[in-house]
N, C-alpha and C. Protein backbone atom coordinates (compact mmCIF):
# COMPACT_ATOMS: atom_id res chain seq x y z
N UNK A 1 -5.76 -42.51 -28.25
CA UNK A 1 -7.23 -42.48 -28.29
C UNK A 1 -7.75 -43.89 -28.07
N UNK A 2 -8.82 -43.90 -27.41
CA UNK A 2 -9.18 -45.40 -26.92
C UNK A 2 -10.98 -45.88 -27.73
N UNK A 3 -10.59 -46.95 -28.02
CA UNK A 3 -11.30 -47.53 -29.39
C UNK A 3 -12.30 -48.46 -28.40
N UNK A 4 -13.37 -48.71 -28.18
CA UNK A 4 -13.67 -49.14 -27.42
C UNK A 4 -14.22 -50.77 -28.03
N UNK A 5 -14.64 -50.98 -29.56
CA UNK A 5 -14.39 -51.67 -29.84
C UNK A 5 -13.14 -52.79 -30.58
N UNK A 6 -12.22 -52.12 -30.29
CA UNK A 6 -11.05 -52.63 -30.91
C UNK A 6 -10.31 -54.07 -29.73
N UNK A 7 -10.69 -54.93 -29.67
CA UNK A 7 -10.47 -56.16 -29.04
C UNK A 7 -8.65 -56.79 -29.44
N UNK A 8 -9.09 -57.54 -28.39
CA UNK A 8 -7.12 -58.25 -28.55
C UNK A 8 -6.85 -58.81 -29.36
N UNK A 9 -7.84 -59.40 -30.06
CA UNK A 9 -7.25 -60.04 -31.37
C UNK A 9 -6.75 -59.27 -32.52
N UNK A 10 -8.03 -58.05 -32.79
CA UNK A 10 -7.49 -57.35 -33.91
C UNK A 10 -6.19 -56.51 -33.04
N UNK A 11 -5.76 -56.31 -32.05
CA UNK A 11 -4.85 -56.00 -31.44
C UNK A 11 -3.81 -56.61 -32.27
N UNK A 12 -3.58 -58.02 -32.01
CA UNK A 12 -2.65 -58.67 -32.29
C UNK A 12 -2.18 -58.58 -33.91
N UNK A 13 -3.51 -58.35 -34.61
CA UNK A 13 -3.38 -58.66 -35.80
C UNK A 13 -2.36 -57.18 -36.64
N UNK A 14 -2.94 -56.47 -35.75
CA UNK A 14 -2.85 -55.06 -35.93
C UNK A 14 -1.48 -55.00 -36.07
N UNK A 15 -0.71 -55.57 -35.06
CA UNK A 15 0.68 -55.64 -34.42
C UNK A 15 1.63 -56.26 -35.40
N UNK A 16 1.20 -57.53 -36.04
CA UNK A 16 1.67 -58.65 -36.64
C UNK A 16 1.77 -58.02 -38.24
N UNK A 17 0.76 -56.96 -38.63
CA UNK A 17 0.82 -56.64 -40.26
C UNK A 17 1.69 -55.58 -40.03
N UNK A 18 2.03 -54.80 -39.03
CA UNK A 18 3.14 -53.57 -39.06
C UNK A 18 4.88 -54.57 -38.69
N UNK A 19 4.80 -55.37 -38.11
CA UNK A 19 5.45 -56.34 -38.05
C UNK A 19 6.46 -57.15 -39.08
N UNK A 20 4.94 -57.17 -39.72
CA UNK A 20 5.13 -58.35 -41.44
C UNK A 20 5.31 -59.50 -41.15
N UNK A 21 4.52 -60.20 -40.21
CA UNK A 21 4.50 -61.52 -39.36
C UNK A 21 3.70 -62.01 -39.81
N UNK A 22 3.96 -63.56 -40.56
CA UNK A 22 3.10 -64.16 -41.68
C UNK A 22 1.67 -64.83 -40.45
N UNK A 23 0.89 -64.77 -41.09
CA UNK A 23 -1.02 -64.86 -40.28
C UNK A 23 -1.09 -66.31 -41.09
N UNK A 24 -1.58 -66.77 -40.00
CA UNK A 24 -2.56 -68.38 -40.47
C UNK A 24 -3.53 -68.10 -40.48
N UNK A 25 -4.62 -69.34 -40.51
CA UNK A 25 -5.79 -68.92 -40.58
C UNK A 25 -6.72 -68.79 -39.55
N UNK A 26 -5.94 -68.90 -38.17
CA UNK A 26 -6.45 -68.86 -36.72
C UNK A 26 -5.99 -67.41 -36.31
N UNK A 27 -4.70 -66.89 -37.00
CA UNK A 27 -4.50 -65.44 -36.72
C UNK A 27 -2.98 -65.65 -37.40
N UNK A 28 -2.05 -66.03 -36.34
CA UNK A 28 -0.69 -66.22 -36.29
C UNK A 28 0.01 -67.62 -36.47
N UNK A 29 1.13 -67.87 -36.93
CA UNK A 29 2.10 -69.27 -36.85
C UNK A 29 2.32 -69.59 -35.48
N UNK A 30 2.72 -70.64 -34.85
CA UNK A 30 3.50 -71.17 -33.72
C UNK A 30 4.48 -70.43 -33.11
N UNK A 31 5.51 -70.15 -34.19
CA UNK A 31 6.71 -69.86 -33.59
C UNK A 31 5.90 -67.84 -33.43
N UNK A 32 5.92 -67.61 -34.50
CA UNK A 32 5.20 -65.97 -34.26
C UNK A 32 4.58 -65.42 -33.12
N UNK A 33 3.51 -66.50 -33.13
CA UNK A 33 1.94 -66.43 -31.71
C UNK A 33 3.07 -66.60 -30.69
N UNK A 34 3.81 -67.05 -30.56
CA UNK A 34 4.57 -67.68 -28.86
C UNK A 34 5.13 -65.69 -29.02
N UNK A 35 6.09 -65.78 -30.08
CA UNK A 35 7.12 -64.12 -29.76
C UNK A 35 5.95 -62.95 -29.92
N UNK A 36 4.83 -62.87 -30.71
CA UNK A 36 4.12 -62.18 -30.55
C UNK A 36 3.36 -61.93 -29.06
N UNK A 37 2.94 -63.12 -28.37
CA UNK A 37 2.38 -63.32 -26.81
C UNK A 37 3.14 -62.80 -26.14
N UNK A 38 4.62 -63.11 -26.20
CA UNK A 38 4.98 -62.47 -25.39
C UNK A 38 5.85 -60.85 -25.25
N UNK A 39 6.01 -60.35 -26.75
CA UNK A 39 5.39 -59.20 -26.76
C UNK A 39 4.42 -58.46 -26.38
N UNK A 40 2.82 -58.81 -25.99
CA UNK A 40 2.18 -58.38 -25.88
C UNK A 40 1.94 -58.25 -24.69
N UNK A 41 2.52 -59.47 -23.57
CA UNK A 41 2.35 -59.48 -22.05
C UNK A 41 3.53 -58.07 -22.08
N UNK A 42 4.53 -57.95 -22.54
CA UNK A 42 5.38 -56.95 -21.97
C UNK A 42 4.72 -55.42 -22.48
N UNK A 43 3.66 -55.74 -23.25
CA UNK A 43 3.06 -54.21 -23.71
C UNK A 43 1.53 -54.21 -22.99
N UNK A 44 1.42 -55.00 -22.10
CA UNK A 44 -0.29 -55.12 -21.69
C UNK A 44 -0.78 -54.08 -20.99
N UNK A 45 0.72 -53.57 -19.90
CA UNK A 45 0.28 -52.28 -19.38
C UNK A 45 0.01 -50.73 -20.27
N UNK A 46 0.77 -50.92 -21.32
CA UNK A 46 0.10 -49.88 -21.94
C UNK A 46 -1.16 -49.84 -22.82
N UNK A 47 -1.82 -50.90 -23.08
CA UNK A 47 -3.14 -51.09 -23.63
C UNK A 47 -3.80 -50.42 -22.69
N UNK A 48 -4.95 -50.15 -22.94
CA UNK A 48 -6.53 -49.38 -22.10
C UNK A 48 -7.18 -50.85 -21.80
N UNK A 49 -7.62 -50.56 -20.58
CA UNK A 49 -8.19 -51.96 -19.71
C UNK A 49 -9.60 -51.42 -20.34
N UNK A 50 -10.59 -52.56 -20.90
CA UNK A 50 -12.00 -52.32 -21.31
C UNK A 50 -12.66 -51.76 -20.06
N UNK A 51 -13.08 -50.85 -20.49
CA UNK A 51 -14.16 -50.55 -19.53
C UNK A 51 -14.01 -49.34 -18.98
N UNK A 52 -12.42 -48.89 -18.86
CA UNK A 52 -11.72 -47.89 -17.79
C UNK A 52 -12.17 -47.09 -18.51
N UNK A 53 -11.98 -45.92 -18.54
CA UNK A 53 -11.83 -44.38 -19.18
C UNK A 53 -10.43 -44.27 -19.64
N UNK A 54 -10.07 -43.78 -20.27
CA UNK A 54 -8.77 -43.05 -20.63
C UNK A 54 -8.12 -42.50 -19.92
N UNK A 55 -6.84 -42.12 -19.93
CA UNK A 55 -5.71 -41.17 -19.19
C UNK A 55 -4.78 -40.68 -19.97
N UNK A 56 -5.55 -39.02 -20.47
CA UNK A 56 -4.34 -38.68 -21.12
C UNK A 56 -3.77 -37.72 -20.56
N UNK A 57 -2.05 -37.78 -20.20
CA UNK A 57 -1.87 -37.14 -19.23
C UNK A 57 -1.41 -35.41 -20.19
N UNK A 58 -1.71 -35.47 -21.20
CA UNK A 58 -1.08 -34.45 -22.06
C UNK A 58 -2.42 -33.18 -21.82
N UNK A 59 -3.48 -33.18 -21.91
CA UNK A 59 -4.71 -32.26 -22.23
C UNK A 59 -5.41 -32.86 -20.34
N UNK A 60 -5.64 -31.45 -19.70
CA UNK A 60 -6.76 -32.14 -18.33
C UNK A 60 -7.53 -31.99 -19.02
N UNK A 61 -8.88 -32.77 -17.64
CA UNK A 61 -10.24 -33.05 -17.98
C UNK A 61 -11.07 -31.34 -18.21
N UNK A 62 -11.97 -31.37 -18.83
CA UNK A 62 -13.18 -30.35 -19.12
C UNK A 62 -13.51 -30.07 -17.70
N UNK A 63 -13.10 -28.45 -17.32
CA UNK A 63 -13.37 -27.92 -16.08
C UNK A 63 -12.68 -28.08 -14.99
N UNK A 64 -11.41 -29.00 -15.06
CA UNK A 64 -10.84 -29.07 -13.79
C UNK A 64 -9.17 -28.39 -14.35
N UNK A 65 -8.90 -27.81 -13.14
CA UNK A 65 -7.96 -26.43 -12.80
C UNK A 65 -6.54 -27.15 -13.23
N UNK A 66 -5.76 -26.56 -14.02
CA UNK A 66 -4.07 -27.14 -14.29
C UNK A 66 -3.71 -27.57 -13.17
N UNK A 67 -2.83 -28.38 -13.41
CA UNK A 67 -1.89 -29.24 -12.02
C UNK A 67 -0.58 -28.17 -12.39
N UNK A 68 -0.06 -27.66 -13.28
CA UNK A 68 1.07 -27.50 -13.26
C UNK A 68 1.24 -25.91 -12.35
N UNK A 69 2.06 -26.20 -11.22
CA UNK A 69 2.59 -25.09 -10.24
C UNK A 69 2.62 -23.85 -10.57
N UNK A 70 3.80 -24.02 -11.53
CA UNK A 70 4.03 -22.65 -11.90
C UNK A 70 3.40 -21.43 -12.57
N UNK A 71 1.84 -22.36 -13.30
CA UNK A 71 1.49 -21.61 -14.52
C UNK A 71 0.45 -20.75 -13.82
N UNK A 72 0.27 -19.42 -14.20
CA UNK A 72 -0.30 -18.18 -13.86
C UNK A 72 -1.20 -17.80 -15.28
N UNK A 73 -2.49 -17.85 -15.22
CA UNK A 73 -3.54 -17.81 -16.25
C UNK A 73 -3.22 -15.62 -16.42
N UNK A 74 -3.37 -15.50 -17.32
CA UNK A 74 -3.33 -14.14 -17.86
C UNK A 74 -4.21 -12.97 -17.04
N UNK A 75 -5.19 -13.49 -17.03
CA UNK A 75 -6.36 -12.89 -16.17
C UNK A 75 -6.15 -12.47 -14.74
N UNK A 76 -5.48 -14.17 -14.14
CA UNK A 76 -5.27 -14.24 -13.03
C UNK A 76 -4.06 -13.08 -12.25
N UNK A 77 -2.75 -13.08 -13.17
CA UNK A 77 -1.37 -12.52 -12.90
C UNK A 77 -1.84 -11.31 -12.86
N UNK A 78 -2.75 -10.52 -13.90
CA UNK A 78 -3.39 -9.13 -14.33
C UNK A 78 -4.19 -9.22 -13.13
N UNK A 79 -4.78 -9.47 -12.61
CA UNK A 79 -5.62 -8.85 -10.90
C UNK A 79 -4.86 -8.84 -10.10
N UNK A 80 -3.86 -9.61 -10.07
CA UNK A 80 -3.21 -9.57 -9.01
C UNK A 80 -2.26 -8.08 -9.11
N UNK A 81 -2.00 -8.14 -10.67
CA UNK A 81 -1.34 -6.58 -10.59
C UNK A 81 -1.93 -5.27 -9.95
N UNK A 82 -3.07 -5.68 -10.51
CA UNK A 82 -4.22 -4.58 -10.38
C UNK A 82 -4.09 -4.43 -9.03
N UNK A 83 -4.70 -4.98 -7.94
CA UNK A 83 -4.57 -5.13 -6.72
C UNK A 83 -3.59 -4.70 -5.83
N UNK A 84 -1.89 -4.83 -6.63
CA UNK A 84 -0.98 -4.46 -6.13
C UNK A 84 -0.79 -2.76 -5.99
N UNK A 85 -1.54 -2.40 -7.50
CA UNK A 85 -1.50 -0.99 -7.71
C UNK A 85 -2.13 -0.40 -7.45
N UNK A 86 -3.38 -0.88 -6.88
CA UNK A 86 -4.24 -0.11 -5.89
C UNK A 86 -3.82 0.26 -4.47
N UNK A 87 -2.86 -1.21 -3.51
CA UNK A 87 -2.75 -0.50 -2.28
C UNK A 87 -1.49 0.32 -2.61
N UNK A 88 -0.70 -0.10 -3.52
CA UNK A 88 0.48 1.23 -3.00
C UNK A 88 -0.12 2.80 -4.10
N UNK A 89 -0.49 2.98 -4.73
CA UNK A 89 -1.01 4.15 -5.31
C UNK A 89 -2.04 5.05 -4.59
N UNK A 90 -1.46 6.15 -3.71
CA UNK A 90 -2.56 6.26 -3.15
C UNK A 90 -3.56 7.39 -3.63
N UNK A 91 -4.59 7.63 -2.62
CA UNK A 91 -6.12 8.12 -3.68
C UNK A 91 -5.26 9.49 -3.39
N UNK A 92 -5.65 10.32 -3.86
CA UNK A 92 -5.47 11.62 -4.46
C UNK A 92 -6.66 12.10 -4.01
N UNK A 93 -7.99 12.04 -3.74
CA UNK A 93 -8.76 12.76 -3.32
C UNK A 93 -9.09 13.75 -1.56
N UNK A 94 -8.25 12.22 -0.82
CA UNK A 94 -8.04 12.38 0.34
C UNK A 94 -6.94 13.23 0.94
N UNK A 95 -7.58 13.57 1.77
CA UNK A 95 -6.87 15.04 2.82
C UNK A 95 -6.24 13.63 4.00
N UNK A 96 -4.72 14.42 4.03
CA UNK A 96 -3.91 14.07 4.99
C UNK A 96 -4.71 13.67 7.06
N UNK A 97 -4.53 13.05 7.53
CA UNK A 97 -5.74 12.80 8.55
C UNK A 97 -4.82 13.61 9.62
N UNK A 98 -3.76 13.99 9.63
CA UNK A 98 -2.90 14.62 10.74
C UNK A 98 -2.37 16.12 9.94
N UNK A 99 -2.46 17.02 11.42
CA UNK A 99 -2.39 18.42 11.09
C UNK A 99 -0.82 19.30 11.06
N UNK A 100 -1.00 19.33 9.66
CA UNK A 100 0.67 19.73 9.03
C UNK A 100 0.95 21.13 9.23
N UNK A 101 2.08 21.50 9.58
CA UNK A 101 2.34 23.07 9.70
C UNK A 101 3.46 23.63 8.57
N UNK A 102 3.01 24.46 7.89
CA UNK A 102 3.80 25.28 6.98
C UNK A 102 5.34 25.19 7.14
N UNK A 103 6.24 25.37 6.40
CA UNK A 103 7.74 25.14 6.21
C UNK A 103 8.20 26.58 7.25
N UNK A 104 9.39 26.44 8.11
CA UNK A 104 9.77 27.48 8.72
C UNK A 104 10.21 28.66 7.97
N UNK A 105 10.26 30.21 8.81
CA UNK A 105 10.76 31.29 7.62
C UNK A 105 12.02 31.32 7.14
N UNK A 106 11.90 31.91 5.99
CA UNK A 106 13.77 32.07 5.52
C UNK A 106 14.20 32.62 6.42
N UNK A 107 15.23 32.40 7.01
CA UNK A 107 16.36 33.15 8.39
C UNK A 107 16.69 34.59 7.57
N UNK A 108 16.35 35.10 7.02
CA UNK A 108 16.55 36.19 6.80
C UNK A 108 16.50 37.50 8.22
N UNK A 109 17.84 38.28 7.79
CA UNK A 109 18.16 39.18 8.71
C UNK A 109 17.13 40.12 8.87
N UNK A 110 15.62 40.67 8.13
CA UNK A 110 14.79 41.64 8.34
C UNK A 110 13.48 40.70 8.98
N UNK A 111 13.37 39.34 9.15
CA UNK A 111 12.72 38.40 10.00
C UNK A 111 13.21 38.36 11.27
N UNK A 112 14.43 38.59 11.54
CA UNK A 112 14.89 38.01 12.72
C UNK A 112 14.97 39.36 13.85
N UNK A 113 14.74 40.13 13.47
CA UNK A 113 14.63 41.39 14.30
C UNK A 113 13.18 41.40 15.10
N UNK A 114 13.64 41.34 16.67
CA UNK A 114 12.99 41.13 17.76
C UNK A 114 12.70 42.41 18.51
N UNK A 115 11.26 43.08 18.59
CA UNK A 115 10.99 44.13 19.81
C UNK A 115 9.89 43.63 21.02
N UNK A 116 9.22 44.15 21.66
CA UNK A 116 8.93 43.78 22.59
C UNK A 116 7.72 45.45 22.63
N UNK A 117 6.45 44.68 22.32
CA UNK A 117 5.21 45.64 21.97
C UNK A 117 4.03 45.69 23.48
N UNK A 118 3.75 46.27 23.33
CA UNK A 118 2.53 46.45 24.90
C UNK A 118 1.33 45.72 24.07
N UNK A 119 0.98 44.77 24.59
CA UNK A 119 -0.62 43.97 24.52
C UNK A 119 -1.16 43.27 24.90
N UNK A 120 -2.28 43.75 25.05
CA UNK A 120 -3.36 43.07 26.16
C UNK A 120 -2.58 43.58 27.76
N UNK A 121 -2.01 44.61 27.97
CA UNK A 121 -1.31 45.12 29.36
C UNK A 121 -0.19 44.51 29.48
N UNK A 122 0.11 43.51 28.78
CA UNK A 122 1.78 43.07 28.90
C UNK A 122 2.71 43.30 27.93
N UNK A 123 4.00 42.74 28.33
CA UNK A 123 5.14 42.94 26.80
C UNK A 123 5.61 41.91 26.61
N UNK A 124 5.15 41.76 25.34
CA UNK A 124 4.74 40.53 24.52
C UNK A 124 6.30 40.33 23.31
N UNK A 125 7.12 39.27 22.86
CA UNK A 125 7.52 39.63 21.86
C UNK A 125 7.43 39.14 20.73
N UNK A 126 7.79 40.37 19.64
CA UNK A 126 7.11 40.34 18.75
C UNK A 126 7.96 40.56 17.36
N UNK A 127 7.70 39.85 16.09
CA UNK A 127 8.98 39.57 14.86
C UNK A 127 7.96 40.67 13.59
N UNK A 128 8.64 41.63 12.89
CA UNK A 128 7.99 42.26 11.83
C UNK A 128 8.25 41.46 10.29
N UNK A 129 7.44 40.14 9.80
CA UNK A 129 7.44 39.73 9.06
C UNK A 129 6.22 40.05 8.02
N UNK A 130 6.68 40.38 6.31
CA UNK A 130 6.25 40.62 5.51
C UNK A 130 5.09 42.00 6.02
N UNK A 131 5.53 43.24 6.44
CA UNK A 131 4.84 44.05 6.84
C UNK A 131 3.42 43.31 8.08
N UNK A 132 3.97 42.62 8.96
CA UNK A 132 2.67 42.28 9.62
C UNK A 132 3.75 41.57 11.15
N UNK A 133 3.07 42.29 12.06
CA UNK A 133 3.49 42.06 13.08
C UNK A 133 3.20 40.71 14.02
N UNK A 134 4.23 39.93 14.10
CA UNK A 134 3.52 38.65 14.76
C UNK A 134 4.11 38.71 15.68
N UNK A 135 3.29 37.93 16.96
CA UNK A 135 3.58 37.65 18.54
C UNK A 135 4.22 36.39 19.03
N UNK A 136 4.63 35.71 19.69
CA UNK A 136 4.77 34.71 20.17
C UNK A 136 3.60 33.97 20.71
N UNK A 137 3.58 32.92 20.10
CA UNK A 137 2.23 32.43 20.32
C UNK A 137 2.06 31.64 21.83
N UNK A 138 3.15 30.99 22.21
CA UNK A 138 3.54 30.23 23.34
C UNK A 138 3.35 31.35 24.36
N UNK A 139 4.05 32.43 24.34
CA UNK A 139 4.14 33.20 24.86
C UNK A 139 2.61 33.81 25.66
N UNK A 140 2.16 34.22 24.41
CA UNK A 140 0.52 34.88 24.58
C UNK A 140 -0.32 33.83 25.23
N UNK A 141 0.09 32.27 24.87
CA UNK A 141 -1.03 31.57 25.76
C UNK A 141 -0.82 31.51 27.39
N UNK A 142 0.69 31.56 27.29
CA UNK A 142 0.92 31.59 29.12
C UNK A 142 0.44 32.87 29.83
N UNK A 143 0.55 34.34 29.06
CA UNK A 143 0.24 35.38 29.68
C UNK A 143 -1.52 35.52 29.62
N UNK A 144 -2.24 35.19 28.55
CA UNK A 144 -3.37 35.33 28.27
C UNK A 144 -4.86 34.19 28.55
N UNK A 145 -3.67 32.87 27.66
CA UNK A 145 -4.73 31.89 27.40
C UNK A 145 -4.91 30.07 28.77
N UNK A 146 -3.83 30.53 29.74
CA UNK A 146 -3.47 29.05 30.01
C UNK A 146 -4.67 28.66 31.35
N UNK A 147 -5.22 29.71 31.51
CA UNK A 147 -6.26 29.72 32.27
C UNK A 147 -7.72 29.14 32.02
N UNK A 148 -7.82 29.27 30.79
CA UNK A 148 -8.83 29.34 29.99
C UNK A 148 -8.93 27.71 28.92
N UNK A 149 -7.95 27.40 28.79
CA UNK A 149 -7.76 25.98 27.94
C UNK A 149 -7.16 24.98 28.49
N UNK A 150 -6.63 23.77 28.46
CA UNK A 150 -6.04 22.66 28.86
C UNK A 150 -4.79 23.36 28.64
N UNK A 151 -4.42 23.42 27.16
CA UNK A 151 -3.17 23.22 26.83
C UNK A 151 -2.89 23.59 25.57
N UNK A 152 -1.42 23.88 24.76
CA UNK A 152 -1.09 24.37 23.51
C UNK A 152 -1.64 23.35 22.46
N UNK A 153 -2.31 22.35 22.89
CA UNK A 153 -2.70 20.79 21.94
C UNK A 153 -4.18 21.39 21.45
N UNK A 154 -4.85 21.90 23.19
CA UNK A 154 -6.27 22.90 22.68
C UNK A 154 -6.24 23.94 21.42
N UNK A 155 -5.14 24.69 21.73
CA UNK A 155 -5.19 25.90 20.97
C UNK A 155 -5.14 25.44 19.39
N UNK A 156 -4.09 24.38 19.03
CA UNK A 156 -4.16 24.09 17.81
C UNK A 156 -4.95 23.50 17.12
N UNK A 157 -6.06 23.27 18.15
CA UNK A 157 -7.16 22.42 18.01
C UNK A 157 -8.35 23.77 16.84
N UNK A 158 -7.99 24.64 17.88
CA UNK A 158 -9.23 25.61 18.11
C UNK A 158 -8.89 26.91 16.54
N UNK A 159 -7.31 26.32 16.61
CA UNK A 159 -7.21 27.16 15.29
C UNK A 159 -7.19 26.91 14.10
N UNK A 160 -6.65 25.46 14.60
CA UNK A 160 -7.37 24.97 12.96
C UNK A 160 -9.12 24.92 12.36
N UNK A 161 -9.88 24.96 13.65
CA UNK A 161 -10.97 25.00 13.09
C UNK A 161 -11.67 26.74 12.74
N UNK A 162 -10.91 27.33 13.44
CA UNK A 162 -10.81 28.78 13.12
C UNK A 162 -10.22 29.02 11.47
N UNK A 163 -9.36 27.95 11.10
CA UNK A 163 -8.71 28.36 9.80
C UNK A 163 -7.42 29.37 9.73
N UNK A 164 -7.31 29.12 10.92
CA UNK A 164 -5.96 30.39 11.23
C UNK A 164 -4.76 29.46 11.52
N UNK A 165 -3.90 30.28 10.01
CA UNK A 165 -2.68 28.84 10.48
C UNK A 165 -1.17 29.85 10.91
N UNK A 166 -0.74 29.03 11.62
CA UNK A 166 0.41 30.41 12.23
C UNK A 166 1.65 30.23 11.73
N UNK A 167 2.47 30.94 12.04
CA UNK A 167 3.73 31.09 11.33
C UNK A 167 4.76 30.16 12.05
N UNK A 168 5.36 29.11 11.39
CA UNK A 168 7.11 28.73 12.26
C UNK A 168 8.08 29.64 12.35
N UNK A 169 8.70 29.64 13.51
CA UNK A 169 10.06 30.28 13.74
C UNK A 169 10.98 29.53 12.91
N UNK A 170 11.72 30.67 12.53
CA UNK A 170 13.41 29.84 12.10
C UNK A 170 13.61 29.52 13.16
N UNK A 171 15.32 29.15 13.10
CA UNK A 171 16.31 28.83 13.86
C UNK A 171 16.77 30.12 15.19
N UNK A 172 16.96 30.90 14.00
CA UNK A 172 17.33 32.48 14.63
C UNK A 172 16.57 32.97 15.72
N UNK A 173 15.25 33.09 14.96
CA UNK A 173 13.98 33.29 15.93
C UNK A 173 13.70 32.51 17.00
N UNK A 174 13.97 31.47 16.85
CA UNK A 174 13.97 30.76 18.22
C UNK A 174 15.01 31.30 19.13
N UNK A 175 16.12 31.07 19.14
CA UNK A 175 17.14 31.60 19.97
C UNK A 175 17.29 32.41 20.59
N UNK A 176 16.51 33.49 19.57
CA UNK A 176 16.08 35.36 20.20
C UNK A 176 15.21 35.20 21.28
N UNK A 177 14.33 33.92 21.04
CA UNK A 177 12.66 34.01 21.86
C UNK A 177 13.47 33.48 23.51
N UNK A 178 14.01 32.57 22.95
CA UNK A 178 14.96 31.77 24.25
C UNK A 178 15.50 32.62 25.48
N UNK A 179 16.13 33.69 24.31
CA UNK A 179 17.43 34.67 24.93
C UNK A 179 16.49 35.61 26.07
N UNK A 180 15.17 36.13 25.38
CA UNK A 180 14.48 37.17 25.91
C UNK A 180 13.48 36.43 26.92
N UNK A 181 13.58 34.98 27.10
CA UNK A 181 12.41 34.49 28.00
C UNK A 181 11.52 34.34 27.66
N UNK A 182 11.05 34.57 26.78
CA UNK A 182 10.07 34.41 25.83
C UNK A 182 9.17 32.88 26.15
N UNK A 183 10.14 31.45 25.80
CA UNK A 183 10.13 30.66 25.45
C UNK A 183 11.61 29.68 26.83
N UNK A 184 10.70 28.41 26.95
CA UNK A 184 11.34 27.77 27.89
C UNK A 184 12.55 27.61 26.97
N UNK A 185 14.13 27.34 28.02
CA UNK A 185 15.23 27.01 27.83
C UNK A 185 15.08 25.76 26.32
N UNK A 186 14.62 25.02 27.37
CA UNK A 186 14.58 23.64 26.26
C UNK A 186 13.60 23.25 25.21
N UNK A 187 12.81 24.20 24.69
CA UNK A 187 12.27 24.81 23.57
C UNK A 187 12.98 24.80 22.00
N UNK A 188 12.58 23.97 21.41
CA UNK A 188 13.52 24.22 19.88
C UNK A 188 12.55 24.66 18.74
N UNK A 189 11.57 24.85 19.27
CA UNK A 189 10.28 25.06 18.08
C UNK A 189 8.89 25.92 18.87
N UNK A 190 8.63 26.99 17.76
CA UNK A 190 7.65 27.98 18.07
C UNK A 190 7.22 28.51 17.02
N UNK A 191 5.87 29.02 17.84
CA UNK A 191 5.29 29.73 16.09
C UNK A 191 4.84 31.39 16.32
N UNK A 192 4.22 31.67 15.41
CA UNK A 192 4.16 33.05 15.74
C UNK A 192 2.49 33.37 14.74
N UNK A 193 1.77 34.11 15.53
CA UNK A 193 0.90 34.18 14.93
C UNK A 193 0.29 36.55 15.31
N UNK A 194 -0.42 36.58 14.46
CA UNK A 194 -0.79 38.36 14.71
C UNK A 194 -1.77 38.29 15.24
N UNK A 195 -1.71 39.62 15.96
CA UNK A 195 -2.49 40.04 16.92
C UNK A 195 -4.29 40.22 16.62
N UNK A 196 -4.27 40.40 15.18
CA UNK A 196 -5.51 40.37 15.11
C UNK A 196 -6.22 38.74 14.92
N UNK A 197 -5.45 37.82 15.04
CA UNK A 197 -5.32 36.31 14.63
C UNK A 197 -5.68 36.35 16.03
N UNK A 198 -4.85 36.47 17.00
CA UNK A 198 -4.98 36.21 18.30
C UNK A 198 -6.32 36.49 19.16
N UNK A 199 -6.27 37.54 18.78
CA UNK A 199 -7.74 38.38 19.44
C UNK A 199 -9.07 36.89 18.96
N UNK A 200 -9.15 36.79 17.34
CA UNK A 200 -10.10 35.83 17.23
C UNK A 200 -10.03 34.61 18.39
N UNK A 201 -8.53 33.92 18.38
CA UNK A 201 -8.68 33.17 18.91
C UNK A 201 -9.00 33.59 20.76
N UNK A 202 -8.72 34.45 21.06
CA UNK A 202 -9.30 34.44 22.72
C UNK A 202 -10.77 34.61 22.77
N UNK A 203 -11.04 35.00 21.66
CA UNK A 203 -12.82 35.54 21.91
C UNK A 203 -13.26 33.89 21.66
N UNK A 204 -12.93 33.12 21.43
CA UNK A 204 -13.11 32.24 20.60
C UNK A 204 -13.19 31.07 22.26
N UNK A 205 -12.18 31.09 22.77
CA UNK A 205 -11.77 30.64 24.29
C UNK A 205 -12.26 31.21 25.54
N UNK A 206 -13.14 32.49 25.31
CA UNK A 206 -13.49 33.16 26.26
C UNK A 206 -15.39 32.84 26.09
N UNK A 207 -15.52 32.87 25.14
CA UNK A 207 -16.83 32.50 24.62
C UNK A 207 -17.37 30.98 24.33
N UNK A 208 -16.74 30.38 24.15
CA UNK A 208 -17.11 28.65 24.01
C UNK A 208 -17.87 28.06 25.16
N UNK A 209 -18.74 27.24 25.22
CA UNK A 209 -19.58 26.60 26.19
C UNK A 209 -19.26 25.30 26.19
């Protein structure tokens, strides 16, 4: 702590009674004042120069930010958590922005049975799943729809906003669709949707402006 009146003499004196260095009546003896002086030149740099301010390197100044690197204020480390757990946690309110299709059917042997039904004037084929007859959807757009739309990218366009979501082929079902022509050679994926599904969607393609 820096004394601002505390001068070099009582310095010295200060020095000399912790010392036990006998005082004259000018301050100090001869031989003392010489070893005391030059004690004091070898301690001058650590005295406070009058006038300066202080430097204590133990406590910073009022308002200015730690020097030390490593240290992370409580507040500070805690937002940063926060922050972290916001981008990877994601919101829960939001709908997926790309259009997902239902898991394929169980390969079950009463799914995989393939006939070949008259509709719309052609023969269409067709899988009897869960009491409900579905068509080949690929199929129905080449015989019905390919005139009428761009492309199978349209149709999924047009059915999702219809709300009509169609069925995946297994494995099985594909192969059958393959075997019967149904479906190009190099085809590994198809869906299947019913006829009364279908109908919406052509009125839907036949009627649009």
């Amino acid at each position: 702590m820096y004394y601002p009146d505390f001068n070099g003499l009582d310095f010295l004196r200060a020095h000399a009674s912790m010392s036990s260095l006998p005082l004259t009546a000018n301050g100090l003896d001869g031989t003392s004042a010489l070893s005391l002086s030059l004690q004091s030149r070898d301690l001058s740099h650590l005295s406070p120069s009058k006038g300066s301010p202080p430097h204590n390197r133990s406590s910073p100044r009022p308002g200015s930010a730690s020097t030390t690197p490593n240290s992370l204020s409580a507040p500070s480390l805690s937002a940063g958590l926060n922050a972290l757990n916001l981008i990877q946690t994601p919101k829960s309110g939001l709908k997926p922005s790309s259009y997902s299709s239902p898991p394929p059917l169980a390969c079950n042997p009463e799914h995989n049975v393939c006939k070949l039904i008259d509709y719309r004037g052609a023969q269409v084929a067709a899988f009897m799943v869960e009491s409900r007859e579905l068509i080949c959807l690929p199929q129905a757009f080449e015989l019905f729809l390919k005139h009428l739309v761009g492309g199978l990218h349209t149709v999924y366009t047009k059915l999702k906003r219809l709300e009509i979501t169609p069925i995946v082929c297994n494995v099985e079902q594909v192969r059958i669709l393959r075997g019967l022509g149904a479906i190009q050679p190099g085809v590994n994926r198809c869906k299947l949707i019913s006829c009364s599904e279908f109908d919406t969607l052509y009125d839907d393609c036949t009627n649009s402006k």
